[in-house]
PDB file of N, CA and C in Angstrom:
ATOM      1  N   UNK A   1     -19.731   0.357   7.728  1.00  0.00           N
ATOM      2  CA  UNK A   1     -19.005  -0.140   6.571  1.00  0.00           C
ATOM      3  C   UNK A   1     -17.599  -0.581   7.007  1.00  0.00           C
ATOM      4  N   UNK A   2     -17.128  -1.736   6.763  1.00  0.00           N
ATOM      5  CA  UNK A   2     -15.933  -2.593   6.933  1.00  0.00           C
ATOM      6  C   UNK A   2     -14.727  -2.104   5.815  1.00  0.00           C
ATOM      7  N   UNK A   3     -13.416  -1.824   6.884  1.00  0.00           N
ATOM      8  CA  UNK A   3     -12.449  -0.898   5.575  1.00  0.00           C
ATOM      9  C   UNK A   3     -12.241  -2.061   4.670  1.00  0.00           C
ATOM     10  N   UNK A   4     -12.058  -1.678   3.497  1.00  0.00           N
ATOM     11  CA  UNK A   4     -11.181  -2.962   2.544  1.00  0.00           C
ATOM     12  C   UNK A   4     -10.144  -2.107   1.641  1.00  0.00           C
ATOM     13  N   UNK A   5      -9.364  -2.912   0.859  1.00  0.00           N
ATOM     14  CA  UNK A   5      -8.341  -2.565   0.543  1.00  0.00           C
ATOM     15  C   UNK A   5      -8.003  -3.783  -0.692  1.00  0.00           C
ATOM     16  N   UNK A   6      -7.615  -3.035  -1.858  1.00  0.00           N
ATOM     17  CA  UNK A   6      -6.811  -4.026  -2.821  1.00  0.00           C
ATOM     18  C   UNK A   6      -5.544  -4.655  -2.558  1.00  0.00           C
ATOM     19  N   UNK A   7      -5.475  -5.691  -2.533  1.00  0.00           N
ATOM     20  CA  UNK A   7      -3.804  -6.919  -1.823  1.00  0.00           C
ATOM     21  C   UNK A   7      -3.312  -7.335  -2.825  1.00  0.00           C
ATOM     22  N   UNK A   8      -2.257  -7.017  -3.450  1.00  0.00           N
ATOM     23  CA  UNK A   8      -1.268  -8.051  -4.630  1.00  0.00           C
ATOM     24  C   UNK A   8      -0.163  -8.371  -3.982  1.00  0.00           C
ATOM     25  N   UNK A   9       0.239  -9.566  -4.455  1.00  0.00           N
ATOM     26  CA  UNK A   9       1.217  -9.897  -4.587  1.00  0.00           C
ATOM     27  C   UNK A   9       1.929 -10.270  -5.923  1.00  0.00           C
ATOM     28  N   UNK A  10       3.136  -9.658  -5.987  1.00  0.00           N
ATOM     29  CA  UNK A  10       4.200  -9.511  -7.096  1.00  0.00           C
ATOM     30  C   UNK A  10       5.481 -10.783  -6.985  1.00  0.00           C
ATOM     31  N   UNK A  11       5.177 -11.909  -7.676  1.00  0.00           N
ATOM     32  CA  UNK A  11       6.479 -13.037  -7.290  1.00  0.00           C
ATOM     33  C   UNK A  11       7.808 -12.514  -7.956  1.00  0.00           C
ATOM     34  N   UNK A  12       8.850 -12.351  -7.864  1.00  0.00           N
ATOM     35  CA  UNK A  12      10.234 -12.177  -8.456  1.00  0.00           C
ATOM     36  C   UNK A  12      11.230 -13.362  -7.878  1.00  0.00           C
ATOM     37  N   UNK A  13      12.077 -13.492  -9.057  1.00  0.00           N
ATOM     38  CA  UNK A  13      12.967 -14.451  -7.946  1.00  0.00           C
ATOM     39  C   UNK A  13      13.581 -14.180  -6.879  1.00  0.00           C
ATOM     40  N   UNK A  14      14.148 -13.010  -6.636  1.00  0.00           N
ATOM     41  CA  UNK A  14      14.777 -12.890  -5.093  1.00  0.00           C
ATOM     42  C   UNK A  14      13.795 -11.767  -4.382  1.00  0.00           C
ATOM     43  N   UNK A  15      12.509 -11.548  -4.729  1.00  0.00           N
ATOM     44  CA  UNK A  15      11.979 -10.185  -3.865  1.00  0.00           C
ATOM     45  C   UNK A  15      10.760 -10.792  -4.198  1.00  0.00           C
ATOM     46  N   UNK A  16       9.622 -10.807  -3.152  1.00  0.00           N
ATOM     47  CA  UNK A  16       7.861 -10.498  -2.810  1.00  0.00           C
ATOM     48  C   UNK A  16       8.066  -8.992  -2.847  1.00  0.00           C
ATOM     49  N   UNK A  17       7.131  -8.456  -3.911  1.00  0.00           N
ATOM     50  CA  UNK A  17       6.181  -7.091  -3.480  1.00  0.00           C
ATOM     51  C   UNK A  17       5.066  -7.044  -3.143  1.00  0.00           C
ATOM     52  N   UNK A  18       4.917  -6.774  -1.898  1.00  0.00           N
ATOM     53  CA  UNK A  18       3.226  -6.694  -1.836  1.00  0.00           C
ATOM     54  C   UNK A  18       2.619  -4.964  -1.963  1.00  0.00           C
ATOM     55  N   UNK A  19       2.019  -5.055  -3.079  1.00  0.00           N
ATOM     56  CA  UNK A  19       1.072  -3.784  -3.255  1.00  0.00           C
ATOM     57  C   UNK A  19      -0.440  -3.719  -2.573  1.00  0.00           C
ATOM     58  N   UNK A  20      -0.553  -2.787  -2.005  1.00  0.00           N
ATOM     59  CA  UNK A  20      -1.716  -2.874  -1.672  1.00  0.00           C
ATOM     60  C   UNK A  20      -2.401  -1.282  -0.912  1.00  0.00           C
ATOM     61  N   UNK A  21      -3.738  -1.082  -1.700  1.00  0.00           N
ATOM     62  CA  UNK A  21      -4.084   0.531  -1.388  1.00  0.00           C
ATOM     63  C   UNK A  21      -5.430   0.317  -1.407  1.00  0.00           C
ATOM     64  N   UNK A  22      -5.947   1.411  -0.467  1.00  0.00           N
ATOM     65  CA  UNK A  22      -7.500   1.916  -0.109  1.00  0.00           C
ATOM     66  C   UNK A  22      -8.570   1.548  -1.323  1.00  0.00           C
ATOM     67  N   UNK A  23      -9.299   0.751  -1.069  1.00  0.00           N
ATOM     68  CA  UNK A  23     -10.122   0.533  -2.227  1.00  0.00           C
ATOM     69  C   UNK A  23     -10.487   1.596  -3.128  1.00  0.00           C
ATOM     70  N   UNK A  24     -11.279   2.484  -2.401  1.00  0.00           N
ATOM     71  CA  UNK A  24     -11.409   3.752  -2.991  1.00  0.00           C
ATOM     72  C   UNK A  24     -11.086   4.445  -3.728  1.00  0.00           C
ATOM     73  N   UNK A  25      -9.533   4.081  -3.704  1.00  0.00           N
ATOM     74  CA  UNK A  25      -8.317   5.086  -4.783  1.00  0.00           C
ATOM     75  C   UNK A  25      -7.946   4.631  -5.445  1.00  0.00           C
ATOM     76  N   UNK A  26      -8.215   3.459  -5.820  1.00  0.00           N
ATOM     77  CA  UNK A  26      -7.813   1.930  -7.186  1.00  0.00           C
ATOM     78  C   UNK A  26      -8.142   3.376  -8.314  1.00  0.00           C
ATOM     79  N   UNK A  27      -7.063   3.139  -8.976  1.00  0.00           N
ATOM     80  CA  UNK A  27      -7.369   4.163 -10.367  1.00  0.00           C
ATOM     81  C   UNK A  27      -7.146   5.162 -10.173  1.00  0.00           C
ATOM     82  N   UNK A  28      -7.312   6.407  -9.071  1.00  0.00           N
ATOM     83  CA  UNK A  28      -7.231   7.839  -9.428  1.00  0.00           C
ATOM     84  C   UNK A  28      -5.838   8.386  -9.451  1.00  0.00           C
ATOM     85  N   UNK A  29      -5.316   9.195  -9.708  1.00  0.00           N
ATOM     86  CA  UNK A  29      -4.362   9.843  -9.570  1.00  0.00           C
ATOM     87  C   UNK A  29      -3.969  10.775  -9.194  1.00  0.00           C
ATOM     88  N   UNK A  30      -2.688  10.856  -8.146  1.00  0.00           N
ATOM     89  CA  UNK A  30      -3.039  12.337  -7.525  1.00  0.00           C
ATOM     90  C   UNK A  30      -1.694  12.825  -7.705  1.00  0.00           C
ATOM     91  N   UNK A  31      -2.166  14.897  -7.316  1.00  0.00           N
ATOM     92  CA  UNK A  31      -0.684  15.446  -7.464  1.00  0.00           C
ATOM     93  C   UNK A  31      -0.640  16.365  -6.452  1.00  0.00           C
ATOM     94  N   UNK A  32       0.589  16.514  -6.148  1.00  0.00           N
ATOM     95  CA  UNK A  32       1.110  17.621  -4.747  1.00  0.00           C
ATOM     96  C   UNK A  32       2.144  17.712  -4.958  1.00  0.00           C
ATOM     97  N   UNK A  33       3.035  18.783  -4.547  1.00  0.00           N
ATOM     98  CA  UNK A  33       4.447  19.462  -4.477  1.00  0.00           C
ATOM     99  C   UNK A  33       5.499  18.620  -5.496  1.00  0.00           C
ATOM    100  N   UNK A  34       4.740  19.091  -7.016  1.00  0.00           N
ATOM    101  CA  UNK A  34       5.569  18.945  -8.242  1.00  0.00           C
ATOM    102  C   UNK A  34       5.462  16.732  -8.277  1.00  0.00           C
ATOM    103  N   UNK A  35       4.690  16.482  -7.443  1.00  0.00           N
ATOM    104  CA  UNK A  35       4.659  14.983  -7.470  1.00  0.00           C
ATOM    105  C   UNK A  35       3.397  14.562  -8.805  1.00  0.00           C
ATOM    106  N   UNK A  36       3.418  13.665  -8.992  1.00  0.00           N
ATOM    107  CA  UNK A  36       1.935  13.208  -9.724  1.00  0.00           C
ATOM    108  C   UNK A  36       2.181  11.120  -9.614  1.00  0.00           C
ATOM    109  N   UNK A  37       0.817  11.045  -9.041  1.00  0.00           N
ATOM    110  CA  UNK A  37       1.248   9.372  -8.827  1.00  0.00           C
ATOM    111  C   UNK A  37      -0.402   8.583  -8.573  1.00  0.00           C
ATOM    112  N   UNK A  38      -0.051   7.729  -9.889  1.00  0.00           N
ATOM    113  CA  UNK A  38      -1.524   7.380 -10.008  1.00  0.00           C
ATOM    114  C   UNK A  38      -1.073   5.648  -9.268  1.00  0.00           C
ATOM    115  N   UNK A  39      -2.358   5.315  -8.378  1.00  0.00           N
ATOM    116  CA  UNK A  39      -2.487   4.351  -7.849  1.00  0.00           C
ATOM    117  C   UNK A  39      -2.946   2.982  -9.166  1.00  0.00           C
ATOM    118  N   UNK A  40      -2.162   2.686  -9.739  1.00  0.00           N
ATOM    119  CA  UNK A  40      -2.649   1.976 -11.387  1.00  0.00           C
ATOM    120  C   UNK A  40      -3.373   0.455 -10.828  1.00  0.00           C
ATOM    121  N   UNK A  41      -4.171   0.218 -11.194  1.00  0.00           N
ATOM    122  CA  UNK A  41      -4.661  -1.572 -11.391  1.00  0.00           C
ATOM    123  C   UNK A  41      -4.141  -2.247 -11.835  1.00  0.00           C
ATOM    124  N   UNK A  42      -3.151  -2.491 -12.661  1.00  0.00           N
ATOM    125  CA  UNK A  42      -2.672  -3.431 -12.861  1.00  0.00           C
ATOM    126  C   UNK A  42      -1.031  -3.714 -11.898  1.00  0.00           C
ATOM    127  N   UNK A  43      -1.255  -2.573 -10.933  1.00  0.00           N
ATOM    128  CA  UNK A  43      -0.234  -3.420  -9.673  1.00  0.00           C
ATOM    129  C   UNK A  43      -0.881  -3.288  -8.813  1.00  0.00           C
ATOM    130  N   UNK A  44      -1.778  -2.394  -8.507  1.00  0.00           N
ATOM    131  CA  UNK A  44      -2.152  -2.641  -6.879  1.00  0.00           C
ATOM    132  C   UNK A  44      -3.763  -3.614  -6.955  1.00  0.00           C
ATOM    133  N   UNK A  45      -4.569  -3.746  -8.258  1.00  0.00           N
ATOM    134  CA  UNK A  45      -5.587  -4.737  -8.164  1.00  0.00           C
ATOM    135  C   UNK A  45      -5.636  -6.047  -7.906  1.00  0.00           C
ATOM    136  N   UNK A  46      -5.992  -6.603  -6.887  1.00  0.00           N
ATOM    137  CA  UNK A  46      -5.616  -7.582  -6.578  1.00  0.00           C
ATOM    138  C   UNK A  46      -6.658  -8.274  -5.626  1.00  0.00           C
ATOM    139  N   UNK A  47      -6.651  -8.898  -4.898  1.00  0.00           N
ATOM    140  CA  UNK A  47      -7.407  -9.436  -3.527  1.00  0.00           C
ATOM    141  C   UNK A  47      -8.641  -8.224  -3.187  1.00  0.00           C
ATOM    142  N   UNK A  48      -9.904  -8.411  -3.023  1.00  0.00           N
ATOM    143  CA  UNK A  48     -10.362  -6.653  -2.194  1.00  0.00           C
ATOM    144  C   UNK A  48     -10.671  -7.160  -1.064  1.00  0.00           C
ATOM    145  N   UNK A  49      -9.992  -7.227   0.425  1.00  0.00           N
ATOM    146  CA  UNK A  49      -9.786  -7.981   1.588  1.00  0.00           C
ATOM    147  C   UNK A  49     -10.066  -6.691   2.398  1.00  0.00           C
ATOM    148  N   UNK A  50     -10.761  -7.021   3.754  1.00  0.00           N
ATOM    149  CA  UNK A  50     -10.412  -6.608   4.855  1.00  0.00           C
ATOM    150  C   UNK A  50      -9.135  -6.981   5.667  1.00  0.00           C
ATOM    151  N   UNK A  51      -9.319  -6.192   6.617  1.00  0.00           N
ATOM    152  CA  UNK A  51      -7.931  -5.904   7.644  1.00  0.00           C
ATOM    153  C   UNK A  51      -7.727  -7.188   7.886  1.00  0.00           C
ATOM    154  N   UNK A  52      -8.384  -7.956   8.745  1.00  0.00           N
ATOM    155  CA  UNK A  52      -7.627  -9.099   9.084  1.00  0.00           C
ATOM    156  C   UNK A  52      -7.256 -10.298   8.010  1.00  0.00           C
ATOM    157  N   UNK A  53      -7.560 -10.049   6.818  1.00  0.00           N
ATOM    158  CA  UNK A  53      -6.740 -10.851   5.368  1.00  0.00           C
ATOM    159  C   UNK A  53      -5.260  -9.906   5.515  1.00  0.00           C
ATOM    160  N   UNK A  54      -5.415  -8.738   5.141  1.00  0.00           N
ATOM    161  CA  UNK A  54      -4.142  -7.854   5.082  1.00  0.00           C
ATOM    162  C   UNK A  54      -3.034  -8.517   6.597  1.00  0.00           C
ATOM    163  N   UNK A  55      -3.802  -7.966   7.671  1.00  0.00           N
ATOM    164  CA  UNK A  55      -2.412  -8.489   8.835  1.00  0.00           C
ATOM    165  C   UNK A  55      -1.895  -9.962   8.337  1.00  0.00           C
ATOM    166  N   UNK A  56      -3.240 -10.676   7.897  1.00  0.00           N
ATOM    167  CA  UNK A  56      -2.602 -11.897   7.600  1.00  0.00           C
ATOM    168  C   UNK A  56      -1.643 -12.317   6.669  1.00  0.00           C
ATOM    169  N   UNK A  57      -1.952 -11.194   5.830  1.00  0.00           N
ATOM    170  CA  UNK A  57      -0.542 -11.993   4.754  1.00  0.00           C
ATOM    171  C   UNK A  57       0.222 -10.644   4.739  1.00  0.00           C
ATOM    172  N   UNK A  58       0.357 -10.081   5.132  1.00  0.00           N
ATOM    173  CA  UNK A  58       1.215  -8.631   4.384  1.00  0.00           C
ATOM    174  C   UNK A  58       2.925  -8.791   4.845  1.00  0.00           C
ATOM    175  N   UNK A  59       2.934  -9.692   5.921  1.00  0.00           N
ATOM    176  CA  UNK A  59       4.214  -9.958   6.357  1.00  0.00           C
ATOM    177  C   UNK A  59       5.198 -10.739   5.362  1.00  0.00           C
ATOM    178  N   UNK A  60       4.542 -11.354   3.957  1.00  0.00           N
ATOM    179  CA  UNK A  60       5.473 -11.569   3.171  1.00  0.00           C
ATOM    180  C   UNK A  60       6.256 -11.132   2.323  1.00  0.00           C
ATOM    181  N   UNK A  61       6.563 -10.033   2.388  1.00  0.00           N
ATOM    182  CA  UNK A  61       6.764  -8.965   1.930  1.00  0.00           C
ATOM    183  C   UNK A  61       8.383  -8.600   2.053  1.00  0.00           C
ATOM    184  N   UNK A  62       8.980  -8.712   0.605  1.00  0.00           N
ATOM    185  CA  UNK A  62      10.376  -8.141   0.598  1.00  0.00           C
ATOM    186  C   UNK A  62      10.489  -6.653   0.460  1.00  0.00           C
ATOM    187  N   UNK A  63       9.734  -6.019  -0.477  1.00  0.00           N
ATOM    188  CA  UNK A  63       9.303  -5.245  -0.714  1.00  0.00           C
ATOM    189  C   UNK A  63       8.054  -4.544  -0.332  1.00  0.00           C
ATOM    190  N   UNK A  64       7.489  -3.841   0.560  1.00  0.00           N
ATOM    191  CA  UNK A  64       6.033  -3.221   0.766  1.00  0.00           C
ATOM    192  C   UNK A  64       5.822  -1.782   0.208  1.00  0.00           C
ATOM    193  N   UNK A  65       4.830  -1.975  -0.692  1.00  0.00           N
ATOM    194  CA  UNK A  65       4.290  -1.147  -1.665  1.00  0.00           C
ATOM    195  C   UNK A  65       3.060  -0.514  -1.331  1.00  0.00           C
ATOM    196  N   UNK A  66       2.876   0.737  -0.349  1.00  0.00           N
ATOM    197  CA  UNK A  66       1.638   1.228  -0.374  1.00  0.00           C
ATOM    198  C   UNK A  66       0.796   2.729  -0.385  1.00  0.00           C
ATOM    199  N   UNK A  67      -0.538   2.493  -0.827  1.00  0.00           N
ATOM    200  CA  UNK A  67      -1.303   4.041  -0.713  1.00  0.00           C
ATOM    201  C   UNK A  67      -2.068   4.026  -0.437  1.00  0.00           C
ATOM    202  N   UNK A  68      -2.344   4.718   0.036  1.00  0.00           N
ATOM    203  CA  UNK A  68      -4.137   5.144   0.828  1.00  0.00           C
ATOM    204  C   UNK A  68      -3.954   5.967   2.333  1.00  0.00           C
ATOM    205  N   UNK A  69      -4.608   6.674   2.605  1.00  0.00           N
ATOM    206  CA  UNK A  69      -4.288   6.961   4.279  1.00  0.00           C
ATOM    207  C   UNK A  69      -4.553   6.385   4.989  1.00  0.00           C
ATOM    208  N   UNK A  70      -6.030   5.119   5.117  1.00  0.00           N
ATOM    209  CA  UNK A  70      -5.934   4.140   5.754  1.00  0.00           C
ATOM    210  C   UNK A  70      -4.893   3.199   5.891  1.00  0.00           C
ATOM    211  N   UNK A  71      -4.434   1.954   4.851  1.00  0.00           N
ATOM    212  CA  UNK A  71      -3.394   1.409   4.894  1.00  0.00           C
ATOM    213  C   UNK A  71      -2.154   1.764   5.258  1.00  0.00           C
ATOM    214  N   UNK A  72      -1.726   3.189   5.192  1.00  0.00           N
ATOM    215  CA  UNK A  72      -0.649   3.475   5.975  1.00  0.00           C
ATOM    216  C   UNK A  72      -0.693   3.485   7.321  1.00  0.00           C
ATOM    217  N   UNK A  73      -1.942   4.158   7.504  1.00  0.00           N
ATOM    218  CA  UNK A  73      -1.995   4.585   9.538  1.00  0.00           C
ATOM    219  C   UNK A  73      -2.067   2.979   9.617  1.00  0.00           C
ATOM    220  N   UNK A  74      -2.686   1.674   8.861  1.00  0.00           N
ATOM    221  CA  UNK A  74      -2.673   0.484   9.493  1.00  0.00           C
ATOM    222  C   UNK A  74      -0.914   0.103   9.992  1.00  0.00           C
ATOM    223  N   UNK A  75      -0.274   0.400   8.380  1.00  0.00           N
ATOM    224  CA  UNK A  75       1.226  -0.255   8.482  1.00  0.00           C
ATOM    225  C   UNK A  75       1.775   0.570   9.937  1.00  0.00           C
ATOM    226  N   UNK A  76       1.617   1.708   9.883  1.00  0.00           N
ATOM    227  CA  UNK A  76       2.272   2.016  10.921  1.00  0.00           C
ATOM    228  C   UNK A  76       1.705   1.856  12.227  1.00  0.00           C
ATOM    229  N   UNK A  77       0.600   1.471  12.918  1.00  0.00           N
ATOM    230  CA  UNK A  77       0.222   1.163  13.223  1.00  0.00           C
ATOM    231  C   UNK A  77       0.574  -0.644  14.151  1.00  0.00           C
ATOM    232  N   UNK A  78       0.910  -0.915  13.198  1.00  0.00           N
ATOM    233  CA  UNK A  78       1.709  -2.722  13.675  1.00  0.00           C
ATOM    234  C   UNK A  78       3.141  -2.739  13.062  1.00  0.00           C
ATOM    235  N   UNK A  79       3.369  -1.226  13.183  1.00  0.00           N
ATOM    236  CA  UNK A  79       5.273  -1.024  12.990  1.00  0.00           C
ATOM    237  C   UNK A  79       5.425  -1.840  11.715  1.00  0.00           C
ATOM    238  N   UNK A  80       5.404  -2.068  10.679  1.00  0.00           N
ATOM    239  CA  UNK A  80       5.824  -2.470   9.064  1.00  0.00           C
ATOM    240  C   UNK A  80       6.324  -1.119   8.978  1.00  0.00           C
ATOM    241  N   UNK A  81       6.224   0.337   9.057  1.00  0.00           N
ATOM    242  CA  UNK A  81       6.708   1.238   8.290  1.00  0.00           C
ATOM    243  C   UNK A  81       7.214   1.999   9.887  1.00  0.00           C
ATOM    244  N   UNK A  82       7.774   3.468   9.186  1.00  0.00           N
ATOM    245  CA  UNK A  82       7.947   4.486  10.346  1.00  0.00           C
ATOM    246  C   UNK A  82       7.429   5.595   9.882  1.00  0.00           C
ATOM    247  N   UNK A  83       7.012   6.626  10.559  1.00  0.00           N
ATOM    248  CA  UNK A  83       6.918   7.727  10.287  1.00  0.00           C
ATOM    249  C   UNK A  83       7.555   8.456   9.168  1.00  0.00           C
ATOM    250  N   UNK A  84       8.695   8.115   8.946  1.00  0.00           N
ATOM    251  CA  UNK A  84       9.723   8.830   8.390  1.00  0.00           C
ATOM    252  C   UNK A  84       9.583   8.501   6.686  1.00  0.00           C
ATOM    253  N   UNK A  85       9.076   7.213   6.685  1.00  0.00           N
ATOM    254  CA  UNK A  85       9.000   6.551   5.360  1.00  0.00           C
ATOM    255  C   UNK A  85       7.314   6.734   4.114  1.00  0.00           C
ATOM    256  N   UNK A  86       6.955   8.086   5.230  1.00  0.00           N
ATOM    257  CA  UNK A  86       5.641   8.188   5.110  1.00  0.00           C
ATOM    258  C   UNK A  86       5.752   9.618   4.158  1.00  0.00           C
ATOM    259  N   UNK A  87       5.146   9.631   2.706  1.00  0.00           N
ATOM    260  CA  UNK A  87       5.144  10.614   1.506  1.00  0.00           C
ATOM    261  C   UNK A  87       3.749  10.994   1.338  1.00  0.00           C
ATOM    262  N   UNK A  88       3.257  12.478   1.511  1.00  0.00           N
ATOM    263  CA  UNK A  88       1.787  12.896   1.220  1.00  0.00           C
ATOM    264  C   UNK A  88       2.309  13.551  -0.143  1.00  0.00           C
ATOM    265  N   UNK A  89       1.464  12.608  -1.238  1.00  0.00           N
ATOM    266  CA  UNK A  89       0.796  13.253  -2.360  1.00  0.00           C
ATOM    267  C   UNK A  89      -0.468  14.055  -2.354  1.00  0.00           C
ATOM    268  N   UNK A  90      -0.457  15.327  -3.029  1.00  0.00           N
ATOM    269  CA  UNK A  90      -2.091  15.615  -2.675  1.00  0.00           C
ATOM    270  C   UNK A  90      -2.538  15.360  -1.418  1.00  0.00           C
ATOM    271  N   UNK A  91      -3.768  14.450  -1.209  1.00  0.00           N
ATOM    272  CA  UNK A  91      -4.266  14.526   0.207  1.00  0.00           C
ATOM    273  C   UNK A  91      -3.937  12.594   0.054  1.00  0.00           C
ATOM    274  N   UNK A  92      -2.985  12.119  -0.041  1.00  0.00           N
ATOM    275  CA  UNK A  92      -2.863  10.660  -0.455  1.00  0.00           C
ATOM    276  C   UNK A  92      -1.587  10.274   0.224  1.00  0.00           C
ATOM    277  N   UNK A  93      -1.646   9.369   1.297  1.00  0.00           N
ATOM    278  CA  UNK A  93      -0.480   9.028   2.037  1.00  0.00           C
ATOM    279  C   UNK A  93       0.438   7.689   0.738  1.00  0.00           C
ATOM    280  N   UNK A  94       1.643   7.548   0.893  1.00  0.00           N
ATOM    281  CA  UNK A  94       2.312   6.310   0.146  1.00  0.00           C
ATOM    282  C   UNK A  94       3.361   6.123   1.147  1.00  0.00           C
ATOM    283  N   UNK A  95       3.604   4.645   1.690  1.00  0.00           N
ATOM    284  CA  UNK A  95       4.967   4.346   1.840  1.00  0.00           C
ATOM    285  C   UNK A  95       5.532   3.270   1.434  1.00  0.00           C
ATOM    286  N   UNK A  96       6.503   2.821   1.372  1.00  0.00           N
ATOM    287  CA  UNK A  96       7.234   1.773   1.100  1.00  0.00           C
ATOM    288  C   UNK A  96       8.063   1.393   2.280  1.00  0.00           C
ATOM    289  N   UNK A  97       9.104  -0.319   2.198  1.00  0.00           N
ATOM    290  CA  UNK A  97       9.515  -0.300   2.977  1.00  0.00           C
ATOM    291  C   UNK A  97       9.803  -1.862   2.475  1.00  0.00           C
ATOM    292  N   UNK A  98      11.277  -1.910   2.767  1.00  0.00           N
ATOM    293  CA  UNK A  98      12.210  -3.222   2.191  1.00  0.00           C
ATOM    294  C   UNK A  98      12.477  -3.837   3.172  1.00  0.00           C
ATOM    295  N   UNK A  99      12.210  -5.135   3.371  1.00  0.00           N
ATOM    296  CA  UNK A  99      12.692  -5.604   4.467  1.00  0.00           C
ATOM    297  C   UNK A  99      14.147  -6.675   3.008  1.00  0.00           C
ATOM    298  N   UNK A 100      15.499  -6.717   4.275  1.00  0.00           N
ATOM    299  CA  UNK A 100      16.468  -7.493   3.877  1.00  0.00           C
ATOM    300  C   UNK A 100      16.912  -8.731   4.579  1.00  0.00           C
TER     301      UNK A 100
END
């Protein structure tokens, strides 16, 4: 089975967000250490792409918006994120990450 992943993109006038999380977790919501954070569809539903759609566009990104434990080990993985920027909900990785 081939990973996939939901891809949005968010237009604003001065900022791209790209959201994008583990197919799998479209909808659920999770909680850990007083956190609670539901992965919602109507920002992260979007594109349902494999990896090489994602490397391909994810670099437009003013803003990077993400969850899943796959998609993170990817971001970090081709350096978009660091270690440091990396939040476990429950058993649910999220990071973000602004480029200026």
């Amino acid at each position: 089975m081939t990973d996939k992943f939901y891809f949005k993109v968010h237009k604003h006038p001065t900022e791209t967000v790209v959201a994008i999380c583990d197919e799998e977790i479209l909808g659920q919501t999770f909680k850990g250490d007083g956190m609670t954070f539901t992965v919602a569809e109507p920002f992260y539903k979007g594109v349902l792409a494999e990896e090489e759609f994602i490397l391909d566009n994810i670099g437009q990104f003013t803003i990077l918006n993400i969850v899943g434990n796959r998609i993170v080990e990817l971001a970090l993985r081709e350096g978009l994120i660091s270690g440091a920027r990396i939040l476990t909900i429950g058993e649910v990785k999220h990071a973000q990450a602004v480029r200026m």
